[in-house]
N, C-alpha and C. Protein backbone atom coordinates (compact mmCIF):
# COMPACT_ATOMS: atom_id res chain seq x y z
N UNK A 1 0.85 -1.17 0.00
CA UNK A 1 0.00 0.00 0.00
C UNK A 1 0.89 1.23 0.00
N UNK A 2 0.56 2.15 -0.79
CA UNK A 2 1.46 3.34 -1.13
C UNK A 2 0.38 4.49 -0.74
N UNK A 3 1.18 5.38 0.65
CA UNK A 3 0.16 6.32 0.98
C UNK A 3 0.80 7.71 -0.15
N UNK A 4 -0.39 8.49 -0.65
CA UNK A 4 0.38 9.44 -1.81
C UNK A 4 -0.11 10.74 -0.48
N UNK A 5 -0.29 10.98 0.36
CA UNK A 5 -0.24 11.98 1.27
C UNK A 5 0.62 12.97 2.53
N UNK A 6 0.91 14.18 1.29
CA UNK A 6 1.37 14.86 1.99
C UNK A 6 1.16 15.85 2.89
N UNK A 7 2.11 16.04 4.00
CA UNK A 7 1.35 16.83 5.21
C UNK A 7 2.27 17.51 6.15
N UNK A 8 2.11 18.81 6.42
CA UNK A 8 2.70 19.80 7.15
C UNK A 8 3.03 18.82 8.87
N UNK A 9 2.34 18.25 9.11
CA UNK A 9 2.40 17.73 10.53
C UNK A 9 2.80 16.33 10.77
N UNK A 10 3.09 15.55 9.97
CA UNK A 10 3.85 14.01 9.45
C UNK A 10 4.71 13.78 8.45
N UNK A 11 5.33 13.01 9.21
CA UNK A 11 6.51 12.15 8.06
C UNK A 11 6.09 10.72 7.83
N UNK A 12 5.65 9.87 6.63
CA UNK A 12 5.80 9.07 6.45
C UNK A 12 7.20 8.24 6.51
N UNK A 13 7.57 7.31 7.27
CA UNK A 13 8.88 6.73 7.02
C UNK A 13 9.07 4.86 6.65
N UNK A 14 9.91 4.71 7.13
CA UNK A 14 10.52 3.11 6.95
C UNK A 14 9.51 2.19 5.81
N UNK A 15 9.73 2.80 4.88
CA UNK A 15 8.95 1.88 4.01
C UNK A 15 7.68 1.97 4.23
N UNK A 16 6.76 3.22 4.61
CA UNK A 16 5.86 3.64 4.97
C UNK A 16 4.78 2.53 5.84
N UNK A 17 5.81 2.47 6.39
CA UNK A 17 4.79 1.43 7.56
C UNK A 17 4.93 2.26 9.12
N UNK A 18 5.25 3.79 9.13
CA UNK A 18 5.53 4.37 10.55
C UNK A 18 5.21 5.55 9.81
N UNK A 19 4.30 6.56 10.93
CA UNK A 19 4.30 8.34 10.55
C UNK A 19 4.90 8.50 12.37
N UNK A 20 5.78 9.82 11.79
CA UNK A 20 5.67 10.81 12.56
C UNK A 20 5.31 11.81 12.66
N UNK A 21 4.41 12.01 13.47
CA UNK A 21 4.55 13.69 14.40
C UNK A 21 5.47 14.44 14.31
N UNK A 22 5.78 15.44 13.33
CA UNK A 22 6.92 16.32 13.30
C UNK A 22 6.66 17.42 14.78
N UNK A 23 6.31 17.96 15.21
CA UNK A 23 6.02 18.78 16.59
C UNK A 23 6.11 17.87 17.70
N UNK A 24 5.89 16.68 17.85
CA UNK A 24 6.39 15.89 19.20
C UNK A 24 7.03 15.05 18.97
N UNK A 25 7.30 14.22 17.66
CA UNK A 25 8.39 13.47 17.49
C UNK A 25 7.77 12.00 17.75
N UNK A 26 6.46 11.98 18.30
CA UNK A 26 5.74 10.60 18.39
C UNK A 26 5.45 9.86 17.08
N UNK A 27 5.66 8.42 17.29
CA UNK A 27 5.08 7.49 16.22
C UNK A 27 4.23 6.95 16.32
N UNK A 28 3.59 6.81 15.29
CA UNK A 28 2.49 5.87 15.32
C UNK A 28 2.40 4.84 14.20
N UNK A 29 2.23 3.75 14.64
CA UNK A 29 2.66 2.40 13.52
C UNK A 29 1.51 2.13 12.40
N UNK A 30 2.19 2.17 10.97
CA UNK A 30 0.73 1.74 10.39
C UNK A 30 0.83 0.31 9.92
N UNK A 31 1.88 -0.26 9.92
CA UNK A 31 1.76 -1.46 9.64
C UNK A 31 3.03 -1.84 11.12
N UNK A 32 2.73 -3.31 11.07
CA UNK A 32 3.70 -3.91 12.18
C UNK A 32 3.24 -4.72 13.49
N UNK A 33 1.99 -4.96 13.28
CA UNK A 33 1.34 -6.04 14.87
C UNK A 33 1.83 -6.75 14.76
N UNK A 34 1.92 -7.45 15.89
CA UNK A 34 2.82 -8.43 16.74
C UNK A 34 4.30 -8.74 15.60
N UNK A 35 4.69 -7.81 15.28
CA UNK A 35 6.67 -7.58 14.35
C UNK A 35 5.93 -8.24 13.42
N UNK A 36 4.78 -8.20 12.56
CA UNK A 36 4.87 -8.72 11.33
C UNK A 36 4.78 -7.28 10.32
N UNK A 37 5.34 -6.84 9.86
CA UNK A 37 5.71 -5.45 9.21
C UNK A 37 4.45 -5.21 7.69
N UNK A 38 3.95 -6.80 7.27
CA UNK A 38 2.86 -6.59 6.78
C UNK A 38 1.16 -6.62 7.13
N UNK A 39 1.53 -6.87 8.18
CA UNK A 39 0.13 -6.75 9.25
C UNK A 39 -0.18 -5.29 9.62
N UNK A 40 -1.66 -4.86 9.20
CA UNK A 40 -2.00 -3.55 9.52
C UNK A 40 -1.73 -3.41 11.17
N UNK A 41 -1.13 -2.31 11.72
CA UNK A 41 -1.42 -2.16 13.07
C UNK A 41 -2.82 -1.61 13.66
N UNK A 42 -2.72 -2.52 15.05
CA UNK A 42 -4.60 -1.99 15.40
C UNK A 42 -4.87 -0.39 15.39
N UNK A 43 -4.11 0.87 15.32
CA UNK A 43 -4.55 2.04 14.79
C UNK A 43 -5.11 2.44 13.49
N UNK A 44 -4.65 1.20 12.44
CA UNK A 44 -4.89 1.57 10.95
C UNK A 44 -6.01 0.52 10.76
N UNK A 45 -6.30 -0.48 11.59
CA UNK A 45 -7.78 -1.54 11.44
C UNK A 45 -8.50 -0.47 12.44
N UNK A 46 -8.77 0.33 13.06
CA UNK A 46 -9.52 0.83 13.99
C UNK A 46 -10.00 1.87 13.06
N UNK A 47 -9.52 2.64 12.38
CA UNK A 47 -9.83 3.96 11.27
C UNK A 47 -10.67 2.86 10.71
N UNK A 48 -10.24 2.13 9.97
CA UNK A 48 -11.30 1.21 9.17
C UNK A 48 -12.02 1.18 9.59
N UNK A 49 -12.26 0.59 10.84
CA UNK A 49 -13.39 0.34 11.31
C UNK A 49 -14.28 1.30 11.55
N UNK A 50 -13.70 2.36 12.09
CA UNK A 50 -15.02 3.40 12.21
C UNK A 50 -15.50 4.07 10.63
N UNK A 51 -14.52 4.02 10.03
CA UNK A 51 -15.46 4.42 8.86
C UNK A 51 -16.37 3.59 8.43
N UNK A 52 -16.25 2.48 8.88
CA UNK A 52 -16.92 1.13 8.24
C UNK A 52 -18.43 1.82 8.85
N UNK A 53 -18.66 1.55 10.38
CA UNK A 53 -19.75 2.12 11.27
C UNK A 53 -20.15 3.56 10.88
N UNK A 54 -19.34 4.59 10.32
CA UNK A 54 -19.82 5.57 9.76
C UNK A 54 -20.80 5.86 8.49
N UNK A 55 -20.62 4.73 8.09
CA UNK A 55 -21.28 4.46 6.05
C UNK A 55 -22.46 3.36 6.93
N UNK A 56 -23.02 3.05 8.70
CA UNK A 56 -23.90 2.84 8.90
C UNK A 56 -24.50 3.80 9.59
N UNK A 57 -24.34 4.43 10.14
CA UNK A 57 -25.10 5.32 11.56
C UNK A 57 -23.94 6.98 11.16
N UNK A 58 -24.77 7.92 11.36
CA UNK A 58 -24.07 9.15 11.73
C UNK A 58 -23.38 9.44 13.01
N UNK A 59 -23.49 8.85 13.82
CA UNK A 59 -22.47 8.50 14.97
C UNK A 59 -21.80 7.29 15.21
N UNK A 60 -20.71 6.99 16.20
CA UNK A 60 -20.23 5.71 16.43
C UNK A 60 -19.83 6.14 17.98
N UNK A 61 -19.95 4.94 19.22
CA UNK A 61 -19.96 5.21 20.27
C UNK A 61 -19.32 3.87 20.50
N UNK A 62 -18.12 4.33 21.32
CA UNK A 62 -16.93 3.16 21.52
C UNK A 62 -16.93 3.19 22.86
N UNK A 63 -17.01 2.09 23.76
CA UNK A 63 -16.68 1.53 24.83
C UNK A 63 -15.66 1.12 25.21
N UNK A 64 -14.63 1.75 25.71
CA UNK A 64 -13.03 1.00 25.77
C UNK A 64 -12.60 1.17 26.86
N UNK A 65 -11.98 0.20 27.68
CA UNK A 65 -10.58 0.53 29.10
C UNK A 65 -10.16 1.35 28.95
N UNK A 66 -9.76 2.56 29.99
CA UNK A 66 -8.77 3.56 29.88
C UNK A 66 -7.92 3.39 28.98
N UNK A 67 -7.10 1.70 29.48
CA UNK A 67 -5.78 1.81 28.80
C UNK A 67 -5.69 1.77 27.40
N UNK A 68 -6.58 2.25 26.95
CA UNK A 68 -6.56 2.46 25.70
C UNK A 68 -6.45 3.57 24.67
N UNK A 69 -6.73 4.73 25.36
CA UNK A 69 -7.04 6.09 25.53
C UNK A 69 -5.95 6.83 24.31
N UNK A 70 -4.60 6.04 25.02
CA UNK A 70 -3.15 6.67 24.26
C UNK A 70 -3.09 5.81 22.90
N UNK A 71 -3.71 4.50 22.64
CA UNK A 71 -3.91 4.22 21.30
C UNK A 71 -5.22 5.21 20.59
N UNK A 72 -5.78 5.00 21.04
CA UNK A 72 -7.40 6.16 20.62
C UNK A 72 -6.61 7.13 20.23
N UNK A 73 -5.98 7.92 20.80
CA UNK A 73 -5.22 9.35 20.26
C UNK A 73 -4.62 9.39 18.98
N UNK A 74 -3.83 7.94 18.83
CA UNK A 74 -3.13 8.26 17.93
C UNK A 74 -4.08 7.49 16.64
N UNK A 75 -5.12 7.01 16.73
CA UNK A 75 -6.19 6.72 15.56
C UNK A 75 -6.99 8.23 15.53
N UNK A 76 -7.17 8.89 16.53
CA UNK A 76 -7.68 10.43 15.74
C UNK A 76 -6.59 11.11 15.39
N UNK A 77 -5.23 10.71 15.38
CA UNK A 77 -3.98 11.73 14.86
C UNK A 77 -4.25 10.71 13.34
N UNK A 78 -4.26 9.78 12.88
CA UNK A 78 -4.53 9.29 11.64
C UNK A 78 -5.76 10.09 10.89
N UNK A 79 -6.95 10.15 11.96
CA UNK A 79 -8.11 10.84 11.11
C UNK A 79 -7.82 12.05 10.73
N UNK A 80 -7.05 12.72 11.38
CA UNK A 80 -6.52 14.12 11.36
C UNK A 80 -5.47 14.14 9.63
N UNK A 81 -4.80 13.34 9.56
CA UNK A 81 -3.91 13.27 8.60
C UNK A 81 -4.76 12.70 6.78
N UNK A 82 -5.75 12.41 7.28
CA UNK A 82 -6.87 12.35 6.15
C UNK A 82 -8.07 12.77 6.09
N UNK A 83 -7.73 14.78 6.93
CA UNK A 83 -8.71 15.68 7.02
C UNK A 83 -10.27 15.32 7.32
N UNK A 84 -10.18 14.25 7.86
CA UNK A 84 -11.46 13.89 8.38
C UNK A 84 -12.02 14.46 9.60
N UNK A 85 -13.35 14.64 10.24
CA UNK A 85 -13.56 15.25 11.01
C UNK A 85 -15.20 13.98 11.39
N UNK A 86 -14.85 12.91 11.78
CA UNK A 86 -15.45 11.67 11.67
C UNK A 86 -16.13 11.89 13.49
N UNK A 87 -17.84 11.67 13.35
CA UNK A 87 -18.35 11.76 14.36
C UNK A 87 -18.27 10.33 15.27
N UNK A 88 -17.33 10.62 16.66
CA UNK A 88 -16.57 9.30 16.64
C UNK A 88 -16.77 10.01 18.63
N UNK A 89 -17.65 9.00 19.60
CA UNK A 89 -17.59 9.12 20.77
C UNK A 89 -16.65 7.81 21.40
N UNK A 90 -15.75 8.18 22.26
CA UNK A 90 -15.14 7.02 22.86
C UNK A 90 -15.54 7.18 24.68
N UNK A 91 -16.01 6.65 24.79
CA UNK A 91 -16.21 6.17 26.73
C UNK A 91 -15.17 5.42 27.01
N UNK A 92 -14.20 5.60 28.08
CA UNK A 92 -13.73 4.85 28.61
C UNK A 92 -14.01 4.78 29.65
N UNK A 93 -14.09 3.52 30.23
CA UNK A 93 -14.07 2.85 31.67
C UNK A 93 -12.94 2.72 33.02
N UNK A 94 -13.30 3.01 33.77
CA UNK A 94 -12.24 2.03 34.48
C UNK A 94 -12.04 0.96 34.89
N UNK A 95 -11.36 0.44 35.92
CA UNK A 95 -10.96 -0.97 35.89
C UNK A 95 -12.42 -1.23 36.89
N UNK A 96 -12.76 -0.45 37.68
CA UNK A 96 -13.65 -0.56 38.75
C UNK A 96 -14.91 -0.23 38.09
N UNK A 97 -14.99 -0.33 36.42
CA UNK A 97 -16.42 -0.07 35.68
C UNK A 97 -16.86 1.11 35.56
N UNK A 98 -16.23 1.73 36.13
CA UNK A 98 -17.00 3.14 36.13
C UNK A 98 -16.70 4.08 35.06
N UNK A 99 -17.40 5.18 34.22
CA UNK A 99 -17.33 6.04 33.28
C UNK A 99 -15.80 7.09 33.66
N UNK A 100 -14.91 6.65 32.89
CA UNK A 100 -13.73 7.49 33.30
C UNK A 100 -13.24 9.18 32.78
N UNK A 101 -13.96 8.37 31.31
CA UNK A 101 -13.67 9.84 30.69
C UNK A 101 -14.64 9.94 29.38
N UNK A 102 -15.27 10.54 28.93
CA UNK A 102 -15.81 10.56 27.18
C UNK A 102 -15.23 11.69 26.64
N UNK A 103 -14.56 10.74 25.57
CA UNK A 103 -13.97 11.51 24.04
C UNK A 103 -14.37 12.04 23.02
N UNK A 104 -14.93 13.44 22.77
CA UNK A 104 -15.52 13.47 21.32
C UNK A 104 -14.71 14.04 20.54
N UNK A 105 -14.51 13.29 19.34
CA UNK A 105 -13.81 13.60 18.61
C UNK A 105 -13.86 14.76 17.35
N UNK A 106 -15.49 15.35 17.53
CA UNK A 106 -15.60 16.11 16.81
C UNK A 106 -16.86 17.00 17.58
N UNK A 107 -17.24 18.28 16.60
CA UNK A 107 -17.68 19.01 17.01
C UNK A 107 -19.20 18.72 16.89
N UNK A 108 -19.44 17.56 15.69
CA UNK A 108 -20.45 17.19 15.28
C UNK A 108 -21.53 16.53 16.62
N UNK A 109 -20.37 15.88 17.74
CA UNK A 109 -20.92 14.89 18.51
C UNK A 109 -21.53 15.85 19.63
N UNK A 110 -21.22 17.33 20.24
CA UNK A 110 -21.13 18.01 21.03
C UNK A 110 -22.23 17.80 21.28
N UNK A 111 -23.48 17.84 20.91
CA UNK A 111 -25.02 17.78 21.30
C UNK A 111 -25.15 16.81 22.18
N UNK A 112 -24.18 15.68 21.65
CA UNK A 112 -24.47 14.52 23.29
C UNK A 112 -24.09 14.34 24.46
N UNK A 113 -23.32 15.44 24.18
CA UNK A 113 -22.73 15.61 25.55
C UNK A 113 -23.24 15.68 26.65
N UNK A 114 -24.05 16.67 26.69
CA UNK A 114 -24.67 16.70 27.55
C UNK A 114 -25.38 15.57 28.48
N UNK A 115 -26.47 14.84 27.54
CA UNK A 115 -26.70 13.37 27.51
C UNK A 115 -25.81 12.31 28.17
N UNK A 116 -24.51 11.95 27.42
CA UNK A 116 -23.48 11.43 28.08
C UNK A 116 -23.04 11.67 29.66
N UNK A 117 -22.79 12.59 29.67
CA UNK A 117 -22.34 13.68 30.94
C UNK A 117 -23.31 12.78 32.32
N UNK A 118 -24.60 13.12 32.13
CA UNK A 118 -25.78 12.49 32.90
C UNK A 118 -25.65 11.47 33.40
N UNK A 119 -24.52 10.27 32.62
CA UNK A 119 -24.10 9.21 33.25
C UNK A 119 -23.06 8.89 33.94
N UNK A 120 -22.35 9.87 34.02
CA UNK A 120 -20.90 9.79 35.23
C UNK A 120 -21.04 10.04 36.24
């Protein structure tokens, strides 16, 4: 797969299976799960996926462990890099079940907030 996208805020590198973040210097893997270098990494199957749920419903509402939060980031730094602005809610939990934090990823989702909010 040959990404043809260029961008003020990433470097495509290593055989374009890694971008960086030029302003923090963070990576994020697009190919490489478990060291197989042709295996999509779960940030670049997760974009899929929500677009997938997007071409069903005008929203998508994700349920995830905290510890997940710092992968989540770097799948909206991907949406970001293909000017998308994808109506995309993430809840995370904690370990003790409880509502830890909700993510909206766009401005589109703001109306539920409120809604959401009601349950923490």
């Amino acid at each position: 797969m040959q990404l043809a996208i260029k961008s003020e805020r990433f470097d495509i590198v290593e055989d374009q299976k890694i971008l960086i973040e030029k302003s923090a210097g963070k990576r994020i893997k697009l190919f490489g799960k478990n060291d197989n270098l042709n295996y999509p990494s779960c940030e670049l199957l997760d974009v899929c996926l929500y677009q997938e749920k997007l071409l069903l419903a005008d929203v998508t509402i994700t349920l995830l462990p905290i510890r997940y939060k710092t992968q989540q980031e770097k799948v909206k730094k991907l949406f970001s890099l293909l000017h998308e602005d994808p109506s995309i809610i993430v809840i995370y939990f904690s370990t003790e079940g409880n509502i830890a934090e909700i993510d909206h990823w766009s401005n589109k989702t703001k109306s539920l907030k409120d809604v959401l909010n009601n349950y923490n």
